[in-house]
C-alpha atoms as a PDB file:
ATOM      1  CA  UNK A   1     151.088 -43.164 224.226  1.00  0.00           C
ATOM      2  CA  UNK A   2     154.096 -42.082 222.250  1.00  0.00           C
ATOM      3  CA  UNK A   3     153.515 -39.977 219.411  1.00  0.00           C
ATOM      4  CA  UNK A   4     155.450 -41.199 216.559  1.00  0.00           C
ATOM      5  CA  UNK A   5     155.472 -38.245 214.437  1.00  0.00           C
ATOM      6  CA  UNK A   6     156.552 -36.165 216.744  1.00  0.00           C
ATOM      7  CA  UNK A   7     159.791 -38.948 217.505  1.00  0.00           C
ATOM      8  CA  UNK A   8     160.419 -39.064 213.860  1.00  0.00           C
ATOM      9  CA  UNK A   9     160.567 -35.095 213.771  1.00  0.00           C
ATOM     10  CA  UNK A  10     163.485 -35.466 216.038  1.00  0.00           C
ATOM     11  CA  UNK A  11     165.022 -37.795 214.059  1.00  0.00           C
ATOM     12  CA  UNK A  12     165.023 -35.676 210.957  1.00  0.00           C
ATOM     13  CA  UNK A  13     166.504 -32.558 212.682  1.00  0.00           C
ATOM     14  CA  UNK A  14     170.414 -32.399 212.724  1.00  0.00           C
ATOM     15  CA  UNK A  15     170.726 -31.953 216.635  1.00  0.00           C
ATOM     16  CA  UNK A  16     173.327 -32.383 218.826  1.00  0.00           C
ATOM     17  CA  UNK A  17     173.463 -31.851 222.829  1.00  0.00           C
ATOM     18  CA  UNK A  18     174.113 -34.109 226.091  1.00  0.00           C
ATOM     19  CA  UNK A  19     171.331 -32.746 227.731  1.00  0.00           C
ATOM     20  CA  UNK A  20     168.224 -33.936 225.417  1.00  0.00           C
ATOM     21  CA  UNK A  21     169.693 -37.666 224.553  1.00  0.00           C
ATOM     22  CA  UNK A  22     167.914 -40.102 226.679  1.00  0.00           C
ATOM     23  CA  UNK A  23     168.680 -43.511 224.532  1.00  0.00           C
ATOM     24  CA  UNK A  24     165.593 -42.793 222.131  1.00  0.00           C
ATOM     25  CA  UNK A  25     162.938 -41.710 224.373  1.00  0.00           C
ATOM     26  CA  UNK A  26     162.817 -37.703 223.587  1.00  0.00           C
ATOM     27  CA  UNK A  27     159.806 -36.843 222.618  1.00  0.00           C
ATOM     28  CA  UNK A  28     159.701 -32.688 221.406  1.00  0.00           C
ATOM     29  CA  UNK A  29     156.650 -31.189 221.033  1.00  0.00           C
ATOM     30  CA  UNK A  30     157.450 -27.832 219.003  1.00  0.00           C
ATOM     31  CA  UNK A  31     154.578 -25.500 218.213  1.00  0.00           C
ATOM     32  CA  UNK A  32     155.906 -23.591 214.596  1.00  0.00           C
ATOM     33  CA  UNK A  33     152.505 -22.399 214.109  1.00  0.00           C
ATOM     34  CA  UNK A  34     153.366 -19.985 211.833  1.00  0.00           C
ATOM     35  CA  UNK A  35     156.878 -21.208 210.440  1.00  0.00           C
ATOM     36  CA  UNK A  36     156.747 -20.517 206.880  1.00  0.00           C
ATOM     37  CA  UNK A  37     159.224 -18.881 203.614  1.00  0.00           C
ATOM     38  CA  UNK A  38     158.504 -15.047 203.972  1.00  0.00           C
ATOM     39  CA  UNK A  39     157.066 -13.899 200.632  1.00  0.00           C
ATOM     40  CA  UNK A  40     158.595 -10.804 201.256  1.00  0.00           C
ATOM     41  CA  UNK A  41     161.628 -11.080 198.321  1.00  0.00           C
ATOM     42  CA  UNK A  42     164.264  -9.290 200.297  1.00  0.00           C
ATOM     43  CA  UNK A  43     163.907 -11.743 202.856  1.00  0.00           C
ATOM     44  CA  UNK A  44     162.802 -15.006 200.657  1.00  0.00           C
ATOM     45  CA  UNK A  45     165.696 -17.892 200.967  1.00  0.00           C
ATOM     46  CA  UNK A  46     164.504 -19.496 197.847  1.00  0.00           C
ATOM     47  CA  UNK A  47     164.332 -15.846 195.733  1.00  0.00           C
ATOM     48  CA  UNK A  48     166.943 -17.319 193.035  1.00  0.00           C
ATOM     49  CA  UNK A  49     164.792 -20.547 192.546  1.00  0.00           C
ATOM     50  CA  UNK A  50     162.049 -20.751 189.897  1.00  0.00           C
ATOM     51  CA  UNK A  51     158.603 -22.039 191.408  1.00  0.00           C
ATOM     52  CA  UNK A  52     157.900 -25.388 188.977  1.00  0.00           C
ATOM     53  CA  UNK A  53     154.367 -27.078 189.060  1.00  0.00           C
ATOM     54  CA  UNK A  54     154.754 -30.683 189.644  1.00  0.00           C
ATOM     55  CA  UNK A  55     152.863 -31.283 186.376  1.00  0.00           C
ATOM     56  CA  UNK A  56     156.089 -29.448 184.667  1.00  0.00           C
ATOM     57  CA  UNK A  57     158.439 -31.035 186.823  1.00  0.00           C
ATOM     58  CA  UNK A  58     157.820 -34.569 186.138  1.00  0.00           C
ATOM     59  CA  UNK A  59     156.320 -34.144 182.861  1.00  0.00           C
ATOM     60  CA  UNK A  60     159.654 -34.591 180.713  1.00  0.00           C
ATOM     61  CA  UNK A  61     161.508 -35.871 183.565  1.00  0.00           C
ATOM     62  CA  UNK A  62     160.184 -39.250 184.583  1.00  0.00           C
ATOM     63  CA  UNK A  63     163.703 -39.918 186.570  1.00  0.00           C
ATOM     64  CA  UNK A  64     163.096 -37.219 188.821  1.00  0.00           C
ATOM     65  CA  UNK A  65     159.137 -38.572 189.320  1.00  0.00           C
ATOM     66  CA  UNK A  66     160.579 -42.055 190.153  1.00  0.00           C
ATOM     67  CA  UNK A  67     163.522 -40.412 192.242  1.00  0.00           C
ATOM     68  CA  UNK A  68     161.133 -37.988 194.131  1.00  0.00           C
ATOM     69  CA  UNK A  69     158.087 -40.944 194.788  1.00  0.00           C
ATOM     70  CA  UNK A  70     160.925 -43.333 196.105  1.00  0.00           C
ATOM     71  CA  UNK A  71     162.107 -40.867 198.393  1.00  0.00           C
ATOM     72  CA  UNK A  72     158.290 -39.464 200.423  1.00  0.00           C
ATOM     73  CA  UNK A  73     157.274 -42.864 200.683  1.00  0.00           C
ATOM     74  CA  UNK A  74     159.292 -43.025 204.341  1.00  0.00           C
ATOM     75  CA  UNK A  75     158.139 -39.407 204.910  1.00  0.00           C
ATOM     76  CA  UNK A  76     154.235 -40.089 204.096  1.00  0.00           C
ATOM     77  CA  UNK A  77     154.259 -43.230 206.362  1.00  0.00           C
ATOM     78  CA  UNK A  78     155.067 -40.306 209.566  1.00  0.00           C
ATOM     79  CA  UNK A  79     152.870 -37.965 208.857  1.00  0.00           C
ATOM     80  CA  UNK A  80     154.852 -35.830 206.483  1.00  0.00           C
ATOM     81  CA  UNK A  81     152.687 -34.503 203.307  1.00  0.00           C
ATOM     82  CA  UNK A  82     153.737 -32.565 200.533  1.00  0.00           C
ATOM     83  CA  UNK A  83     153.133 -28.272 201.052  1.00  0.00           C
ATOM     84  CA  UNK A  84     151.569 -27.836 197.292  1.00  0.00           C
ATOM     85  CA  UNK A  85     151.724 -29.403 193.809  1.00  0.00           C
ATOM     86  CA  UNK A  86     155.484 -27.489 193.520  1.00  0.00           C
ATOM     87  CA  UNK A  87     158.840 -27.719 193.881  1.00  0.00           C
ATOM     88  CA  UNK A  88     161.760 -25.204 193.587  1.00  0.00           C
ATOM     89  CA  UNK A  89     164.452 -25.372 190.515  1.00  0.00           C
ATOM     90  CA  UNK A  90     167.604 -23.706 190.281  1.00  0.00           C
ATOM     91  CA  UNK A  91     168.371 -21.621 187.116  1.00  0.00           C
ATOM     92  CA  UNK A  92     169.864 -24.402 185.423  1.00  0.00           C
ATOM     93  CA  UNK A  93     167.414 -27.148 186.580  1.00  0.00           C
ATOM     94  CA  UNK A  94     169.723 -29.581 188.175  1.00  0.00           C
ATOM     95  CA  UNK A  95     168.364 -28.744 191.834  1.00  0.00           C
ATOM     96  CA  UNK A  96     164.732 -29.048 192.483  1.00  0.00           C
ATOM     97  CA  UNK A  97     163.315 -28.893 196.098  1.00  0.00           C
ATOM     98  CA  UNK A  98     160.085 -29.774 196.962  1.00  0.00           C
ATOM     99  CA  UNK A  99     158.428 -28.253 200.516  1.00  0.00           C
ATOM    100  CA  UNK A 100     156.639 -30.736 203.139  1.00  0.00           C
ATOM    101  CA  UNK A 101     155.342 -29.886 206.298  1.00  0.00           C
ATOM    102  CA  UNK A 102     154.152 -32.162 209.770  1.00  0.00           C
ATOM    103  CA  UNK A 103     151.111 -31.698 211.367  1.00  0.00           C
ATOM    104  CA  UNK A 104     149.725 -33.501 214.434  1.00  0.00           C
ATOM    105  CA  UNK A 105     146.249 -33.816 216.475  1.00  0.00           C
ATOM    106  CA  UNK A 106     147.561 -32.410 219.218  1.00  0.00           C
ATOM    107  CA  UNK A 107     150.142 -29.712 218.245  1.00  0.00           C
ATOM    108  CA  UNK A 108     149.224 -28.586 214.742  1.00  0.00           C
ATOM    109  CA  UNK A 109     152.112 -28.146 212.980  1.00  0.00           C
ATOM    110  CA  UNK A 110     155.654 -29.329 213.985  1.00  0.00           C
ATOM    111  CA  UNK A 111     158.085 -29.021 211.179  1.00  0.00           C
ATOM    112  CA  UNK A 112     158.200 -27.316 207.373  1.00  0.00           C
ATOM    113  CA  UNK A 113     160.992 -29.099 206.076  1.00  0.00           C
ATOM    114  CA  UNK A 114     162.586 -28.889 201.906  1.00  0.00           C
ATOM    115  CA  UNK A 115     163.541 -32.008 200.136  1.00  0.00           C
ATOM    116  CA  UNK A 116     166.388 -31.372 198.263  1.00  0.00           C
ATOM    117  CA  UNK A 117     167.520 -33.595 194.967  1.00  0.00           C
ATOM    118  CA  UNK A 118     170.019 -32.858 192.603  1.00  0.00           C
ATOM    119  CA  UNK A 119     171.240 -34.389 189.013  1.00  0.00           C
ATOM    120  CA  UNK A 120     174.276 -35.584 188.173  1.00  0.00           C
ATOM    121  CA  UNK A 121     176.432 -35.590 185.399  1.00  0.00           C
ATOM    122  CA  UNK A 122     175.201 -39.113 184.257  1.00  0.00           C
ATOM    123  CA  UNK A 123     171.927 -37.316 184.141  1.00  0.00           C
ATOM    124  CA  UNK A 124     170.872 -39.368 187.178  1.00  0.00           C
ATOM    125  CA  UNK A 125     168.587 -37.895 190.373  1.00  0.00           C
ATOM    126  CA  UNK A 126     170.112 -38.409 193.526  1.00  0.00           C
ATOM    127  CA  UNK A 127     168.219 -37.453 196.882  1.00  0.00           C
ATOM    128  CA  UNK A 128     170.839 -34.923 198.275  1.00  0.00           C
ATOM    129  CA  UNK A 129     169.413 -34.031 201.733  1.00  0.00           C
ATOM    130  CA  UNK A 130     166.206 -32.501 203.672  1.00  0.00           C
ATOM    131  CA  UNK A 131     166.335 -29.469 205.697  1.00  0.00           C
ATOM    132  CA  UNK A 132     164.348 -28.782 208.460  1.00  0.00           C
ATOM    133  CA  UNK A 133     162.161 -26.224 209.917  1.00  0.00           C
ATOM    134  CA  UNK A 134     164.995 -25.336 212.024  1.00  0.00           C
ATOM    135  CA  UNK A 135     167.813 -25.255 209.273  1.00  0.00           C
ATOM    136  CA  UNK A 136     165.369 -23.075 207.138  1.00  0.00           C
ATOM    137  CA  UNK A 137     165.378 -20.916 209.997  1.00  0.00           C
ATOM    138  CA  UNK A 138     168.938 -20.313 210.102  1.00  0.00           C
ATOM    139  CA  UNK A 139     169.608 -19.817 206.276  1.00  0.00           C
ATOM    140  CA  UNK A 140     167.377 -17.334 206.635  1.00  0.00           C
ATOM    141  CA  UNK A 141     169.527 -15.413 209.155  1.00  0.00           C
ATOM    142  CA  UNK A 142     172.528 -15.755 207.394  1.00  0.00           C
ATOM    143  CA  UNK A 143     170.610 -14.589 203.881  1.00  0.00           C
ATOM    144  CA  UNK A 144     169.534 -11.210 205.981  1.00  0.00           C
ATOM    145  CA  UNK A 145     173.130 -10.590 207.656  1.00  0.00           C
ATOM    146  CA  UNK A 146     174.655 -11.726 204.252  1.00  0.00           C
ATOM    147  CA  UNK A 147     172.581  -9.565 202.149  1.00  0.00           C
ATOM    148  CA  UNK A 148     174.869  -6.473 202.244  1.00  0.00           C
ATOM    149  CA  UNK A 149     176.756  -9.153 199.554  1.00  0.00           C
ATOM    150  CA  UNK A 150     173.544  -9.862 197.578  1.00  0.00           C
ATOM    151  CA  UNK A 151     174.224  -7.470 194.587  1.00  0.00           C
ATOM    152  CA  UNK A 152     177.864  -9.314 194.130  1.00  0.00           C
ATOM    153  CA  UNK A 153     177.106 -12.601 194.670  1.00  0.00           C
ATOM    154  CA  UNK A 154     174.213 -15.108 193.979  1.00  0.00           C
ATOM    155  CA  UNK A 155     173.672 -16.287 198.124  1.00  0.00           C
ATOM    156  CA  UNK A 156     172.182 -19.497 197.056  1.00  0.00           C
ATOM    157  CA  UNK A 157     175.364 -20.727 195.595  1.00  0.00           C
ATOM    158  CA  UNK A 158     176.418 -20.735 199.370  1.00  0.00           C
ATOM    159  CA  UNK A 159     173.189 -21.544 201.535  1.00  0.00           C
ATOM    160  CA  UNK A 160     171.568 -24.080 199.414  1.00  0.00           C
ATOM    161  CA  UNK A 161     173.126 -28.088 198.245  1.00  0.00           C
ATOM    162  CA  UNK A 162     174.937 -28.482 195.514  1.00  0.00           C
ATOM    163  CA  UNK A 163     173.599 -31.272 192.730  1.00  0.00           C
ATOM    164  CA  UNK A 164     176.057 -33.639 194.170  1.00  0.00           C
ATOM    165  CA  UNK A 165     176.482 -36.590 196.478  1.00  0.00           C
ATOM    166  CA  UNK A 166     176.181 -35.246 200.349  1.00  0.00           C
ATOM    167  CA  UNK A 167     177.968 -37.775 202.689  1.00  0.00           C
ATOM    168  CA  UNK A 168     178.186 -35.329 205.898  1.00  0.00           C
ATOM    169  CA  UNK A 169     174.682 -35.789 207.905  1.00  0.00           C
ATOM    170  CA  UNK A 170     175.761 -32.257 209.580  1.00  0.00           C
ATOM    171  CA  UNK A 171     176.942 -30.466 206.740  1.00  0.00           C
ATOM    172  CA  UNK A 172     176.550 -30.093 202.542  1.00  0.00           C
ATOM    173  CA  UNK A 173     178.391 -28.937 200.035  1.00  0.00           C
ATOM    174  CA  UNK A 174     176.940 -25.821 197.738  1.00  0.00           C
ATOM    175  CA  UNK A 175     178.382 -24.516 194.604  1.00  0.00           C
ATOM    176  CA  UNK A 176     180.802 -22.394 196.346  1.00  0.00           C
ATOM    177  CA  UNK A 177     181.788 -24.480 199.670  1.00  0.00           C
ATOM    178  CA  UNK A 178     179.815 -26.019 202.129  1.00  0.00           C
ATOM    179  CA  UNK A 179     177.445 -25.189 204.863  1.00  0.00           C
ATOM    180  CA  UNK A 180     177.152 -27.023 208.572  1.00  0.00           C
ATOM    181  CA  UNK A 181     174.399 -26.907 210.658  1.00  0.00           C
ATOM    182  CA  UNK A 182     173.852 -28.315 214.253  1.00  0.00           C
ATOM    183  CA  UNK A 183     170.400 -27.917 216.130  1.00  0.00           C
ATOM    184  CA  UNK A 184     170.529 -28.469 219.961  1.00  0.00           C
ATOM    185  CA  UNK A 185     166.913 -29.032 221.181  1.00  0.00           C
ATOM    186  CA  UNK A 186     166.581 -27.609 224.932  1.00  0.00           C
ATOM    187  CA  UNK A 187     163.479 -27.109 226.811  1.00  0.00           C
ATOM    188  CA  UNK A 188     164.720 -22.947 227.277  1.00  0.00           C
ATOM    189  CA  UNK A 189     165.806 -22.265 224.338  1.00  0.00           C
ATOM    190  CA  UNK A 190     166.814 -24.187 220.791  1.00  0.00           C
ATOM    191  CA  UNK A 191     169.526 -23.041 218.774  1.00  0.00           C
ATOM    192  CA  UNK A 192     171.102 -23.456 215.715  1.00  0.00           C
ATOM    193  CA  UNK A 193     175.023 -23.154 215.446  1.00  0.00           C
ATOM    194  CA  UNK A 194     175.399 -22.070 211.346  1.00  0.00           C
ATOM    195  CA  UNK A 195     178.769 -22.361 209.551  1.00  0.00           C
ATOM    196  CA  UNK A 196     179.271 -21.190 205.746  1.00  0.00           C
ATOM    197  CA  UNK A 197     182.290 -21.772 204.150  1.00  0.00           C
ATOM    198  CA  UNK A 198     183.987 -20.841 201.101  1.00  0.00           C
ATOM    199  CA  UNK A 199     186.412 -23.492 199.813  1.00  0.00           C
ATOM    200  CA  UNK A 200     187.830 -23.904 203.432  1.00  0.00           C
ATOM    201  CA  UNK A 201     187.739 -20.760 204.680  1.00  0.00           C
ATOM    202  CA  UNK A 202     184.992 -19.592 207.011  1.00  0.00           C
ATOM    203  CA  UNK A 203     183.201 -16.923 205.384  1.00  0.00           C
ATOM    204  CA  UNK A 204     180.412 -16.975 208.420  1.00  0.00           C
ATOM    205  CA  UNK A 205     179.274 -18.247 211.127  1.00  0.00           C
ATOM    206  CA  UNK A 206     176.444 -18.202 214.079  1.00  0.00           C
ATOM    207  CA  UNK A 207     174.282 -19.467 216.743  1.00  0.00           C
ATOM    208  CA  UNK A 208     170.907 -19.048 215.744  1.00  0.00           C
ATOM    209  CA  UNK A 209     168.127 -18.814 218.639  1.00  0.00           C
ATOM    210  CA  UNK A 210     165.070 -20.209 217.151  1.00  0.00           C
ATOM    211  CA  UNK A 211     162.057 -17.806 217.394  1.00  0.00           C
ATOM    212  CA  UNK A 212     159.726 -21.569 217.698  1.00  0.00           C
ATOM    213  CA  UNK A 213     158.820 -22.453 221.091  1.00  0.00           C
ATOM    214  CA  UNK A 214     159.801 -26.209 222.144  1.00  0.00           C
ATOM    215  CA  UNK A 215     158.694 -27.820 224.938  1.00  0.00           C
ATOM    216  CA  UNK A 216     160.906 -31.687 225.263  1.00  0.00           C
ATOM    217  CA  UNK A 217     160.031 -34.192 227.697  1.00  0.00           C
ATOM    218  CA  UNK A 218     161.359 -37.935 228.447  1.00  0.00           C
ATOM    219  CA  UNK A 219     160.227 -40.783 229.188  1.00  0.00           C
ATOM    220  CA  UNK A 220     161.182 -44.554 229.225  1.00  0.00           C
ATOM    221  CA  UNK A 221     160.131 -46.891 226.432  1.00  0.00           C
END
């Protein structure tokens, strides 16, 4: 029997690669057992952003409620449930993310993933984008080898969406450029190719190795 959550984790991750499309039948069955946000702050992708109950969150901003329970509803229906009762804010409150993670019978959990919603200059919420286990995974590299530039620059102004419209599915804009990211799933190793840009220069870029086993198999529907 085909495991739907675990198809609909697939869909959700950015991935590219010949070798693991099989017209819809991949199945991945990825064991991030322990794939969380470090609380160490040094190493902490989301150090800039404010922790917000939801209580706060929604309380004076009923768009961003209706925005928000619009958005899970496709989530919820595969599995997807929501990591607390909190999302993330920028400094000036026009980004909030909220954290979900996957979990199924037979592999625990699968995915960590961070809705991401910004607010226009109509005062509108827009869902911007969600980033997956495995795009959380390569921020976080780039934070660490960018960090040598953490005392003259904010980071999350160029790892993080900015509180516009995203058309790209493989890439975002951020405050200061854009970032790309491209997962190939393999069954030796999965990687993550990272580009950061500033404006349209390439500030950096990398081919993450993800730390997560993944074990992909196919089969015809």
């Amino acid at each position: 029997m085909i495991d739907l959550k675990r198809r609909n984790f697939i869909k959700n991750v950015g991935f590219v690669g010949a070798s693991t499309l099989f017209c819809g039948s991949l199945v991945a069955q990825n064991t991030l057992e322990n794939f969380s946000i470090p609380e160490n702050q040094e190493k902490n992708i989301l150090s800039k952003f404010s922790k917000v109950t939801f209580f706060d969150a929604f309380l004076l901003d009923q768009s961003l409620a209706d925005c928000y329970k619009k958005s899970i509803a496709s989530w919820e229906k595969t599995g997807y449930t929501a990591s607390g009762n909190f999302c993330y804010s920028s400094s000036d409150g026009l980004l909030k993310m909220f954290p979900m993670h996957l979990h199924t019978e037979t592999t625990g959990k699968v995915d960590d993933v961070l809705l991401c919603f910004g607010k226009n200059s109509k005062g509108e919420w827009k869902s911007l984008r969600s980033l997956s286990g495995f795009d959380l995974e390569a921020i976080t590299v780039a934070m660490s080898d960018l960090n040598i530039y953490s005392n003259d620059v904010n980071l999350s102004h160029y790892l993080f969406p900015a509180p516009s419209q995203q058309l790209n599915p493989y890439s975002f804009d951020t405050r200061k450029g854009s970032v790309s990211l491209q997962t190939v799933l393999n069954s030796e190793q999965t990687t993550t190719k990272i580009i950061i840009k500033e404006g349209n220069n390439i500030v950096y870029q990398k081919e993450v190795i993800s730390q997560h086993s993944l074990v992909v198999s196919s089969f015809f529907v």
